[in-house]
N, C-alpha and C. Protein backbone atom coordinates (compact mmCIF):
# COMPACT_ATOMS: atom_id res chain seq x y z
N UNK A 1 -47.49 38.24 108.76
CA UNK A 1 -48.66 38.68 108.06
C UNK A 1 -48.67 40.20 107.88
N UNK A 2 -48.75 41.31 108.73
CA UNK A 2 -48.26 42.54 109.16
C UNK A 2 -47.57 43.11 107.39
N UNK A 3 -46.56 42.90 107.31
CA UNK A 3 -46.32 43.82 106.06
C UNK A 3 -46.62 43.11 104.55
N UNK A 4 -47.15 41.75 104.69
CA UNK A 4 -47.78 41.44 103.62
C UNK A 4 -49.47 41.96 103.23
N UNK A 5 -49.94 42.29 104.24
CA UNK A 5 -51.44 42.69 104.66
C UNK A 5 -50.95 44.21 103.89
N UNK A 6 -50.33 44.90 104.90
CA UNK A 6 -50.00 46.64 104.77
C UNK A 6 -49.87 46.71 103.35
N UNK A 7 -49.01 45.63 102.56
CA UNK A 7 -48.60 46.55 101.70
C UNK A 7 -49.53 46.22 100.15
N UNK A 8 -49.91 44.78 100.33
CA UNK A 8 -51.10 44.61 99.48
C UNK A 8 -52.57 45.59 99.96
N UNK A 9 -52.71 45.77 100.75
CA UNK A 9 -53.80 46.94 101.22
C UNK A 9 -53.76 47.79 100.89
N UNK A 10 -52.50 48.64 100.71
CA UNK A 10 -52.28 49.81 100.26
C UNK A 10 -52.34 49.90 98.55
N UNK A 11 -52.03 49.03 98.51
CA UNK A 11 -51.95 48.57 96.75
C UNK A 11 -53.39 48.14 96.12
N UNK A 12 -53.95 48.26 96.92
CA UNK A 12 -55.35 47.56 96.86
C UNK A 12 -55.96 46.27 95.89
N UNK A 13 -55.03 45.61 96.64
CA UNK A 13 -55.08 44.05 96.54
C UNK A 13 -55.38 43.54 96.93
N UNK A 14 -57.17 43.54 97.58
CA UNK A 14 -58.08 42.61 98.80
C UNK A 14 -58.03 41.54 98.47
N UNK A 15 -57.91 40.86 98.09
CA UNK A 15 -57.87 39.22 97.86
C UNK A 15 -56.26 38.87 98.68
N UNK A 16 -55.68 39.40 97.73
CA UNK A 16 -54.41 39.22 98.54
C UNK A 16 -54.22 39.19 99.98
N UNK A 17 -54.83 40.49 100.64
CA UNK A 17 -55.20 40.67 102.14
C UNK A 17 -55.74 39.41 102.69
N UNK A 18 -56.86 39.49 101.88
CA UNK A 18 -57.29 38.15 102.88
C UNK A 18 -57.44 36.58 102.73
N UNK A 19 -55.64 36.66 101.61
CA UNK A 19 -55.23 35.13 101.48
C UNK A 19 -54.23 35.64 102.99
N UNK A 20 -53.63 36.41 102.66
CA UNK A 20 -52.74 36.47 104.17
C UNK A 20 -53.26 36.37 105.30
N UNK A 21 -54.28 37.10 105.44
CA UNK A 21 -55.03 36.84 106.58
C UNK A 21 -55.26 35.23 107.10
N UNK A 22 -56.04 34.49 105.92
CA UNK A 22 -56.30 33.54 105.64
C UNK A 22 -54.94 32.25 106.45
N UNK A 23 -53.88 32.58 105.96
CA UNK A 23 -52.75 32.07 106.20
C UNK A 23 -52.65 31.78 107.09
N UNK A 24 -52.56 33.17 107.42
CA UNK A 24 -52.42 33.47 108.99
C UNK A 24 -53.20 32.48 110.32
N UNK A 25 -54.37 32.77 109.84
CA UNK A 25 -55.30 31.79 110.77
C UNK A 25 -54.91 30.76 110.66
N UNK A 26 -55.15 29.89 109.00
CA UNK A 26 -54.39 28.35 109.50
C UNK A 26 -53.05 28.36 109.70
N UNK A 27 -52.14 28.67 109.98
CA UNK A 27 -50.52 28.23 110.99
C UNK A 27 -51.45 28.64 112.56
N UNK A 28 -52.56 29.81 112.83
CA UNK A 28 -52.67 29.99 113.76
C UNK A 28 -53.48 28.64 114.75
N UNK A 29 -54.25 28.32 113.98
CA UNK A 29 -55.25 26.90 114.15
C UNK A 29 -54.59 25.78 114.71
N UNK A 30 -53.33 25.59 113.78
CA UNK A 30 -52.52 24.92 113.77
C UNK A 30 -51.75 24.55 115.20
N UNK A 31 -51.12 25.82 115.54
CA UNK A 31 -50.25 26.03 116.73
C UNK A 31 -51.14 25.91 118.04
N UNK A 32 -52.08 26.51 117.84
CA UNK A 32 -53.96 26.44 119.18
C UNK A 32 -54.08 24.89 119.16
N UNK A 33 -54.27 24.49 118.13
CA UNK A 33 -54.77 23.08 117.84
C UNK A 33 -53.98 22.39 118.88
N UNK A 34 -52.57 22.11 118.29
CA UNK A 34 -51.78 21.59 119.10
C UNK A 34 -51.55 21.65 120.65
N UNK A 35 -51.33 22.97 121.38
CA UNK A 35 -51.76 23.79 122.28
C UNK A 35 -53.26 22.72 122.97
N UNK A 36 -53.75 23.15 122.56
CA UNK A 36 -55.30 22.15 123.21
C UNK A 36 -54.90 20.70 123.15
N UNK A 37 -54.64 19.99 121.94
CA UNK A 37 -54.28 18.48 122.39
C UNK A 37 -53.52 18.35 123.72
N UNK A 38 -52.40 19.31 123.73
CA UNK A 38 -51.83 19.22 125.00
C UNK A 38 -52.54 18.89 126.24
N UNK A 39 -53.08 20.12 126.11
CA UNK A 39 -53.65 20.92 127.28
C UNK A 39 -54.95 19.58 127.63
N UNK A 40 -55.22 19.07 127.11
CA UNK A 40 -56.57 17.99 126.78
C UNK A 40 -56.02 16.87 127.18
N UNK A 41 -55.11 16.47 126.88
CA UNK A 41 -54.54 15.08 126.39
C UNK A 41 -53.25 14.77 128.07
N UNK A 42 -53.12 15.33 127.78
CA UNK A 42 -51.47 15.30 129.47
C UNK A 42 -51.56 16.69 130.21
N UNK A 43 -52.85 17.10 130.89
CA UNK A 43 -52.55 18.48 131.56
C UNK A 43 -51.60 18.19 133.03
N UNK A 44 -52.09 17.11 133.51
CA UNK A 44 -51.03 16.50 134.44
C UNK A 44 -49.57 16.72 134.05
N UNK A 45 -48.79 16.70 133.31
CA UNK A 45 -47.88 16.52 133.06
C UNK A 45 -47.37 17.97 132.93
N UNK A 46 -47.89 18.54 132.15
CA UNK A 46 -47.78 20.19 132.24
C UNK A 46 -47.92 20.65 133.43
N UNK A 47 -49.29 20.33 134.57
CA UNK A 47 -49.03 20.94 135.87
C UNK A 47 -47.76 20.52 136.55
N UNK A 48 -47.52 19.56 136.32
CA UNK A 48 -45.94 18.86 137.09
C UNK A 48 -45.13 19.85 137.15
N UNK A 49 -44.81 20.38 135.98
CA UNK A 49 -44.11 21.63 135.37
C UNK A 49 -43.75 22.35 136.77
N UNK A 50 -45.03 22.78 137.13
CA UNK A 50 -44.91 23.83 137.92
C UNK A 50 -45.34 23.40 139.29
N UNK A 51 -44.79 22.17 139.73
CA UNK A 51 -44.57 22.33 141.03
C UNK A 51 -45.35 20.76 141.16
N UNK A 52 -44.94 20.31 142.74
CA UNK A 52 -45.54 19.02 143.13
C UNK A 52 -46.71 19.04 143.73
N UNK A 53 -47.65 18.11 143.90
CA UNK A 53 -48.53 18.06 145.17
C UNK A 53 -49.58 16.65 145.52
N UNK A 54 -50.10 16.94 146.09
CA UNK A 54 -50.97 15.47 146.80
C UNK A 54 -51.83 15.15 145.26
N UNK A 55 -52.10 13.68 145.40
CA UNK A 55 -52.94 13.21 144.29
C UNK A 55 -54.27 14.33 144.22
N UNK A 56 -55.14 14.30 145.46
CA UNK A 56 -55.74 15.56 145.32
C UNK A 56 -56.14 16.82 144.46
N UNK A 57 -54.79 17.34 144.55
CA UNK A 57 -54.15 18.54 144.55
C UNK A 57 -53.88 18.25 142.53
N UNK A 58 -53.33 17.45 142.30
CA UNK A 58 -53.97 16.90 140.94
C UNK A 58 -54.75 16.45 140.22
N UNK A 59 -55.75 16.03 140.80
CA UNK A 59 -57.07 16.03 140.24
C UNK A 59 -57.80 16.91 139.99
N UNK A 60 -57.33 17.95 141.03
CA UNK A 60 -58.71 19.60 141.24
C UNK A 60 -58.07 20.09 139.87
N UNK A 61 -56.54 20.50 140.03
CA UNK A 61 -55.88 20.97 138.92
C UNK A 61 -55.85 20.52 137.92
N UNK A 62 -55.85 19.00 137.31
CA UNK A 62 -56.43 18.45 136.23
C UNK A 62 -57.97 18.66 135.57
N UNK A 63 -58.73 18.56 136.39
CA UNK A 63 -59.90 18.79 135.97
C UNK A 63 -59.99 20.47 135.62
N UNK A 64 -59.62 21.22 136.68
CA UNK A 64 -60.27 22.78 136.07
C UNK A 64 -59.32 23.36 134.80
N UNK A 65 -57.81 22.98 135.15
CA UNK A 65 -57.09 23.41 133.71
C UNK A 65 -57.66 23.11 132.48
N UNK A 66 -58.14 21.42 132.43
CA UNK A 66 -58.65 21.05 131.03
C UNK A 66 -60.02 22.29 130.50
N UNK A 67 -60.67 22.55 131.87
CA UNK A 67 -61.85 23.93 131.63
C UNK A 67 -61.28 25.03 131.25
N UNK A 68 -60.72 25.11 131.97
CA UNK A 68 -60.07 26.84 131.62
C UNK A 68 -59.50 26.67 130.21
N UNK A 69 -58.84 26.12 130.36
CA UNK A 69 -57.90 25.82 128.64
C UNK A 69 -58.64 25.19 127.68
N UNK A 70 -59.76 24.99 127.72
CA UNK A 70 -60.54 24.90 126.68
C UNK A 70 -60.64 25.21 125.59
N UNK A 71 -61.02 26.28 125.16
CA UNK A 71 -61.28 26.91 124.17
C UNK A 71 -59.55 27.44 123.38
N UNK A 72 -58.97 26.63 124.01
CA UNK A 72 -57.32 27.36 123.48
C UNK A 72 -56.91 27.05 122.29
N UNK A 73 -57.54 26.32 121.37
CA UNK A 73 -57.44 26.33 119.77
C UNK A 73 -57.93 27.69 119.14
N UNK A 74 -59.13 28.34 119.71
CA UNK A 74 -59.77 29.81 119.09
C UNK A 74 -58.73 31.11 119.61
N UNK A 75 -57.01 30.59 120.35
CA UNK A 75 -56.63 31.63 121.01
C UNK A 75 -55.91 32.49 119.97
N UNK A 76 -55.86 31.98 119.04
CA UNK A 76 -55.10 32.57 117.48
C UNK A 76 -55.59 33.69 117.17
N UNK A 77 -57.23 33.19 117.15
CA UNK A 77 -58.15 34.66 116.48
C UNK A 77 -57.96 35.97 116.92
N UNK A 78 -57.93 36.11 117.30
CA UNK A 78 -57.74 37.33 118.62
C UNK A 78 -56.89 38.03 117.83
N UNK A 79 -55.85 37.77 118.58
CA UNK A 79 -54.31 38.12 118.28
C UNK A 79 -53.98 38.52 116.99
N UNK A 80 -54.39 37.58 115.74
CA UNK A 80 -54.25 37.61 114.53
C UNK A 80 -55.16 38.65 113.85
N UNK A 81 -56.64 38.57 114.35
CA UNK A 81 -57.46 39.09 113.96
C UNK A 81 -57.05 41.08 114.54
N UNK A 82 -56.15 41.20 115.31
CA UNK A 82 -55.84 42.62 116.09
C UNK A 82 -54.26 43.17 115.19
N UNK A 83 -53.72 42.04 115.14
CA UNK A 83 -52.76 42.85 114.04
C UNK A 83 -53.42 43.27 112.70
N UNK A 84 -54.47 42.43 112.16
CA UNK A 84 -55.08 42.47 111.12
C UNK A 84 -55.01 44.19 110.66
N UNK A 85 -56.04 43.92 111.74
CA UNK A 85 -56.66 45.28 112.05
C UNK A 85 -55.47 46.76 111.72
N UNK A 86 -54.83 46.43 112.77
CA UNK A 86 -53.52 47.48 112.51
C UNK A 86 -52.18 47.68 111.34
N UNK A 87 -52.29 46.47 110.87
CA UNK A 87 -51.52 46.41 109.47
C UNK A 87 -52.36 47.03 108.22
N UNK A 88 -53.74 46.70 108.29
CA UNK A 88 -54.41 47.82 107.57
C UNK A 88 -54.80 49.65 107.58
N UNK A 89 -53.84 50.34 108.63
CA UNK A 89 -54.26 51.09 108.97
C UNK A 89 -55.51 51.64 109.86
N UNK A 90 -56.09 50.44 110.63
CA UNK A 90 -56.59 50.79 111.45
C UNK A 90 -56.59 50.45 113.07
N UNK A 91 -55.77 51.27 113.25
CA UNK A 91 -55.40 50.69 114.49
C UNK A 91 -56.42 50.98 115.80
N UNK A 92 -57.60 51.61 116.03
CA UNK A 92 -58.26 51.64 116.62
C UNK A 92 -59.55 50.19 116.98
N UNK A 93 -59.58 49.83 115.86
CA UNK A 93 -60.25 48.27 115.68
C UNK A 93 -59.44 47.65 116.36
N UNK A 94 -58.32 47.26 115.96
CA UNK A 94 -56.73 46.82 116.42
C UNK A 94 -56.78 46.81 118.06
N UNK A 95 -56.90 47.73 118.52
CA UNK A 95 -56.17 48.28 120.23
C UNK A 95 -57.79 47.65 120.85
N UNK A 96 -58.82 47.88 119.78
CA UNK A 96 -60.22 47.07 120.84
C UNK A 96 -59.77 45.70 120.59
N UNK A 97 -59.65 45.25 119.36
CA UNK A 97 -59.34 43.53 119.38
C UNK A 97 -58.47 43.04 120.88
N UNK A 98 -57.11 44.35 120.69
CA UNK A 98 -56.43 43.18 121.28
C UNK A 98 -56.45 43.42 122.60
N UNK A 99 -57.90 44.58 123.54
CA UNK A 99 -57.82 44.68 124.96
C UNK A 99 -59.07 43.69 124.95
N UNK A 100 -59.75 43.13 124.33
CA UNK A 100 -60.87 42.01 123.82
C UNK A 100 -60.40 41.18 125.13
N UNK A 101 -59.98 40.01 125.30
CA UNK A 101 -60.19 38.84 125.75
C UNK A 101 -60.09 38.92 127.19
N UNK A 102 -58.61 39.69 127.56
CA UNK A 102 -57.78 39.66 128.86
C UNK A 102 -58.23 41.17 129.37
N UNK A 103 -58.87 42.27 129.08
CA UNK A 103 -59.19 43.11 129.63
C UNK A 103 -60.90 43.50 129.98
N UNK A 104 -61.87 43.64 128.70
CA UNK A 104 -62.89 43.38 128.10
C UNK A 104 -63.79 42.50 128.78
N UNK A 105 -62.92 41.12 128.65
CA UNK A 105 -64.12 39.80 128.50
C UNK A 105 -63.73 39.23 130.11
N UNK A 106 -62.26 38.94 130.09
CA UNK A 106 -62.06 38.04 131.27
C UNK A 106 -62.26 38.84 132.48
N UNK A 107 -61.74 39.96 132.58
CA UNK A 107 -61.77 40.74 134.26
C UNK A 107 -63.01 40.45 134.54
N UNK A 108 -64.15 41.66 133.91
CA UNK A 108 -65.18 41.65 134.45
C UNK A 108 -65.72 40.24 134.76
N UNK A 109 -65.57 38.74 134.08
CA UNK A 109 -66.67 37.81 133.99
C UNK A 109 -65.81 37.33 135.51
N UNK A 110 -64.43 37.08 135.53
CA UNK A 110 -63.52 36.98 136.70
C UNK A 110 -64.68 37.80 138.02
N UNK A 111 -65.30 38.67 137.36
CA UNK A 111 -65.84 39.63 138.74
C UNK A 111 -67.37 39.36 139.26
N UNK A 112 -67.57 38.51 138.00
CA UNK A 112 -69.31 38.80 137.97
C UNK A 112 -69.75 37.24 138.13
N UNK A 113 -69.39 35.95 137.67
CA UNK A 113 -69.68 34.61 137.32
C UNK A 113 -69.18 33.87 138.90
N UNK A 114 -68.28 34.20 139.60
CA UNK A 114 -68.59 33.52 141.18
C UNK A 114 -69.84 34.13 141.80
N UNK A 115 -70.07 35.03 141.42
CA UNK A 115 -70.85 35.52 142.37
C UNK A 115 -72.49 33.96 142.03
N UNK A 116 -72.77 33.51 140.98
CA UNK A 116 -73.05 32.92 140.44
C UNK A 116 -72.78 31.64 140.61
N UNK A 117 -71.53 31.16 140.14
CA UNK A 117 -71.53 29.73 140.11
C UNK A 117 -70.26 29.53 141.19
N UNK A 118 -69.92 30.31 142.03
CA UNK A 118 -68.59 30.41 142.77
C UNK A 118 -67.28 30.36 142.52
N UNK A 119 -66.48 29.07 142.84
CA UNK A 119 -65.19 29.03 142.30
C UNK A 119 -64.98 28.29 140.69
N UNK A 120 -66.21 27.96 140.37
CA UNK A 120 -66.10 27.45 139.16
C UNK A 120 -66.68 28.50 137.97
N UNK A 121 -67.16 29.65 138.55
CA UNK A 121 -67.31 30.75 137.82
C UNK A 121 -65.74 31.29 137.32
N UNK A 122 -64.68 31.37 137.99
CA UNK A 122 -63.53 32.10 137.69
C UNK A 122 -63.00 31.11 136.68
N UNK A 123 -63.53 29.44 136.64
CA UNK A 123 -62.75 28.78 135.85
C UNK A 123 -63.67 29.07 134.65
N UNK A 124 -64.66 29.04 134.91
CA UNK A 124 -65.39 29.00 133.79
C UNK A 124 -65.10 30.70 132.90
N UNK A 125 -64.77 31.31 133.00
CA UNK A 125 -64.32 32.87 132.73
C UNK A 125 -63.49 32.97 131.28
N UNK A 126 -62.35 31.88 131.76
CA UNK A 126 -61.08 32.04 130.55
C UNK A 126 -61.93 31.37 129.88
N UNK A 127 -62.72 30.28 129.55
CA UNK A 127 -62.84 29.59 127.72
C UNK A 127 -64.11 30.35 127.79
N UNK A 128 -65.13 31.00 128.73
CA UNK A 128 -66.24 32.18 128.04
C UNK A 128 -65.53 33.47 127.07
N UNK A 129 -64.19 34.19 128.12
CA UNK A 129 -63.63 34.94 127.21
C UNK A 129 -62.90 34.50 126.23
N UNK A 130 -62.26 33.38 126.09
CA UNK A 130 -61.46 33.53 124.72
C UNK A 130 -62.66 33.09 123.20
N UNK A 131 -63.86 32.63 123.93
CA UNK A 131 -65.10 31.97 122.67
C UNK A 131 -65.48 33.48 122.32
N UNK A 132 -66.02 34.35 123.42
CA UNK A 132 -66.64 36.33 122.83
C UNK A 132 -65.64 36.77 122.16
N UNK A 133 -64.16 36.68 122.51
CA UNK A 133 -63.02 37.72 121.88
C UNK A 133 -63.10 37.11 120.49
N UNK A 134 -63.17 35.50 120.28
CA UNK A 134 -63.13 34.86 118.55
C UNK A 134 -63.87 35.56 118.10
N UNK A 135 -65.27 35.39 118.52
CA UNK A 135 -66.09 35.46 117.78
C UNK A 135 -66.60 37.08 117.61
N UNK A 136 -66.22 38.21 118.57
CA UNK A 136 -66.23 39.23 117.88
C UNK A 136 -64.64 39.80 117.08
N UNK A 137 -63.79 39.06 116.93
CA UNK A 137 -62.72 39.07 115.93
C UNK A 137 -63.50 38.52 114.65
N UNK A 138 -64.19 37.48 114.70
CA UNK A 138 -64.28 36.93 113.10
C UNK A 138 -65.60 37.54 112.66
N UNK A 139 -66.50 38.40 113.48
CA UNK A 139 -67.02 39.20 113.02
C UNK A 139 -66.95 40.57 112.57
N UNK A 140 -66.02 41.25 113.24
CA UNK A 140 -65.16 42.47 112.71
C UNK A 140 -64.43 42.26 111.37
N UNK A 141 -63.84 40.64 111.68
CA UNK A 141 -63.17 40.35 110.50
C UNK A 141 -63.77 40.38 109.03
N UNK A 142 -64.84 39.87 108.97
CA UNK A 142 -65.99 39.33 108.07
C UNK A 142 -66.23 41.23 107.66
N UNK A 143 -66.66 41.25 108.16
CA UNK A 143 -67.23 43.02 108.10
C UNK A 143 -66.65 43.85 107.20
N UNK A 144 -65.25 43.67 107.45
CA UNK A 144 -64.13 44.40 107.26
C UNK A 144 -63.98 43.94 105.42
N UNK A 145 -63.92 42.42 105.41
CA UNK A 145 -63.85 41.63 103.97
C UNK A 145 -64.75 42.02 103.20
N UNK A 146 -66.43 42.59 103.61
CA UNK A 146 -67.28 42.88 103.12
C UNK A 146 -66.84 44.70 102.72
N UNK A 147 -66.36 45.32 103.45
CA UNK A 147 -65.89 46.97 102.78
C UNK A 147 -64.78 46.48 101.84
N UNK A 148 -63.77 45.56 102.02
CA UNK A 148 -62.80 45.63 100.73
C UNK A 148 -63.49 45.01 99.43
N UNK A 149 -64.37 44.38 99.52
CA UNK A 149 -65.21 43.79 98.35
C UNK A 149 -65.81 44.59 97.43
N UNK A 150 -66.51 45.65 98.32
CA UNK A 150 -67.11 46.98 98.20
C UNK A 150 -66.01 47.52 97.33
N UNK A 151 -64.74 48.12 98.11
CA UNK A 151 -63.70 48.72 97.36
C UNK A 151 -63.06 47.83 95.89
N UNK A 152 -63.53 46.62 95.82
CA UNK A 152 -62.51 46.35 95.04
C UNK A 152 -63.24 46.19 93.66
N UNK A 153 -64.81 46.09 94.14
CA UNK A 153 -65.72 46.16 93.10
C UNK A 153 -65.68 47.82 92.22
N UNK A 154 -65.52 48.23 93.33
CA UNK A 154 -65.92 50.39 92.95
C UNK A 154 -64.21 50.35 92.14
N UNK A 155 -62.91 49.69 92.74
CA UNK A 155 -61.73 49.73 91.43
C UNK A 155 -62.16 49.22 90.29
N UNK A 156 -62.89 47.96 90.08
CA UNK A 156 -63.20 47.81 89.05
C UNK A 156 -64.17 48.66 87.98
N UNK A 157 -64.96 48.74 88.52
CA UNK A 157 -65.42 49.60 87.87
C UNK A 157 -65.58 51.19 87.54
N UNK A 158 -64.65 51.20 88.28
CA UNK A 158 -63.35 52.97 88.04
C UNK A 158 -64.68 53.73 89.13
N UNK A 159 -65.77 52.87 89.69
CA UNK A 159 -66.26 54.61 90.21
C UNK A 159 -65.44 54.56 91.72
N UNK A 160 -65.70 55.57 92.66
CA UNK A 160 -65.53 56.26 93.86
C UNK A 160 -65.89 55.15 94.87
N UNK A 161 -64.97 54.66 95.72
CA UNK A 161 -65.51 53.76 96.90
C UNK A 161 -65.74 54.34 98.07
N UNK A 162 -66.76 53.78 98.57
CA UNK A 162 -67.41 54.26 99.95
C UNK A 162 -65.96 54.26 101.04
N UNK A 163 -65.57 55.21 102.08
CA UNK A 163 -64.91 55.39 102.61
C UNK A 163 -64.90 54.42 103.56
N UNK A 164 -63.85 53.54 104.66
CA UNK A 164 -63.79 52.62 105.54
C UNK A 164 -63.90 53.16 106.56
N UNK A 165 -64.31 52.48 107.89
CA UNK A 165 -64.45 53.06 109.44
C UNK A 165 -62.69 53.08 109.81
């Protein structure tokens, strides 16, 4: 996406931008999507992966993975939505997107939600942060579609476009 974004941007070809963008998300949907059936559907089998243990010991881990991994179809946005950002020349949007989920959202809630709901606060943490990081990606995103609209209206009609953040 990265130098199809850059270079229609620069060319000022917003539509174009945000068919790529666009793109982007569904292969991203796509790959999450799948990702979650997994994760939903045989997490047992994936924990196997990584090691043996008492029936127990698979149930606790069955049940909280399917929590934690929840929200792992929206894990696209993020990511996608942070190169976005930086293939357009703005890489400061960019570097907040992409400290968003794993720095931002998860530490602190990791710090603050046991205190609260205990050990099911830390599970509950990863699908709270990856749902805030989407959803302030597809609102930055949105935002962003609304200034190139701006710009692409002010090309058309030859006047002066309002400058971007």
């Amino acid at each position: 996406m990265q130098p199809i974004a850059s270079f229609n941007y620069g060319a000022r070809q917003f539509s174009r931008v945000k068919d790529v963008y666009l793109l982007a998300m569904r292969a991203g949907f796509l790959i999450s999507s799948i990702a979650f059936l997994m994760f939903q559907l045989i997490p047992r089998q994936i924990i196997s992966l990584f090691g043996s243990g008492s029936t127990e010991y698979f149930n606790f881990a069955t049940s909280y993975f399917r929590i934690y991994m929840f929200f792992t179809f929206l894990n696209c946005v993020q990511p996608i939505s942070a190169n976005f950002f930086t293939s357009i020349g703005k890489p400061k949007k960019g570097m907040f997107l992409a400290l968003t989920r794993q720095i931002l959202f998860l530490l602190p809630l990791i710090l603050i939600l046991p205190l609260f709901l205990g050990i099911k606060g830390i599970i509950y943490a990863g699908p709270i942060a990856d749902f805030i990081a989407a959803a302030v990606s597809v609102a930055m995103v949105i935002a962003e579609f609304r200034i190139m609209e701006i710009q692409q209206a002010a090309n058309v009609t030859g006047e002066s476009s309002p400058d971007t953040l």
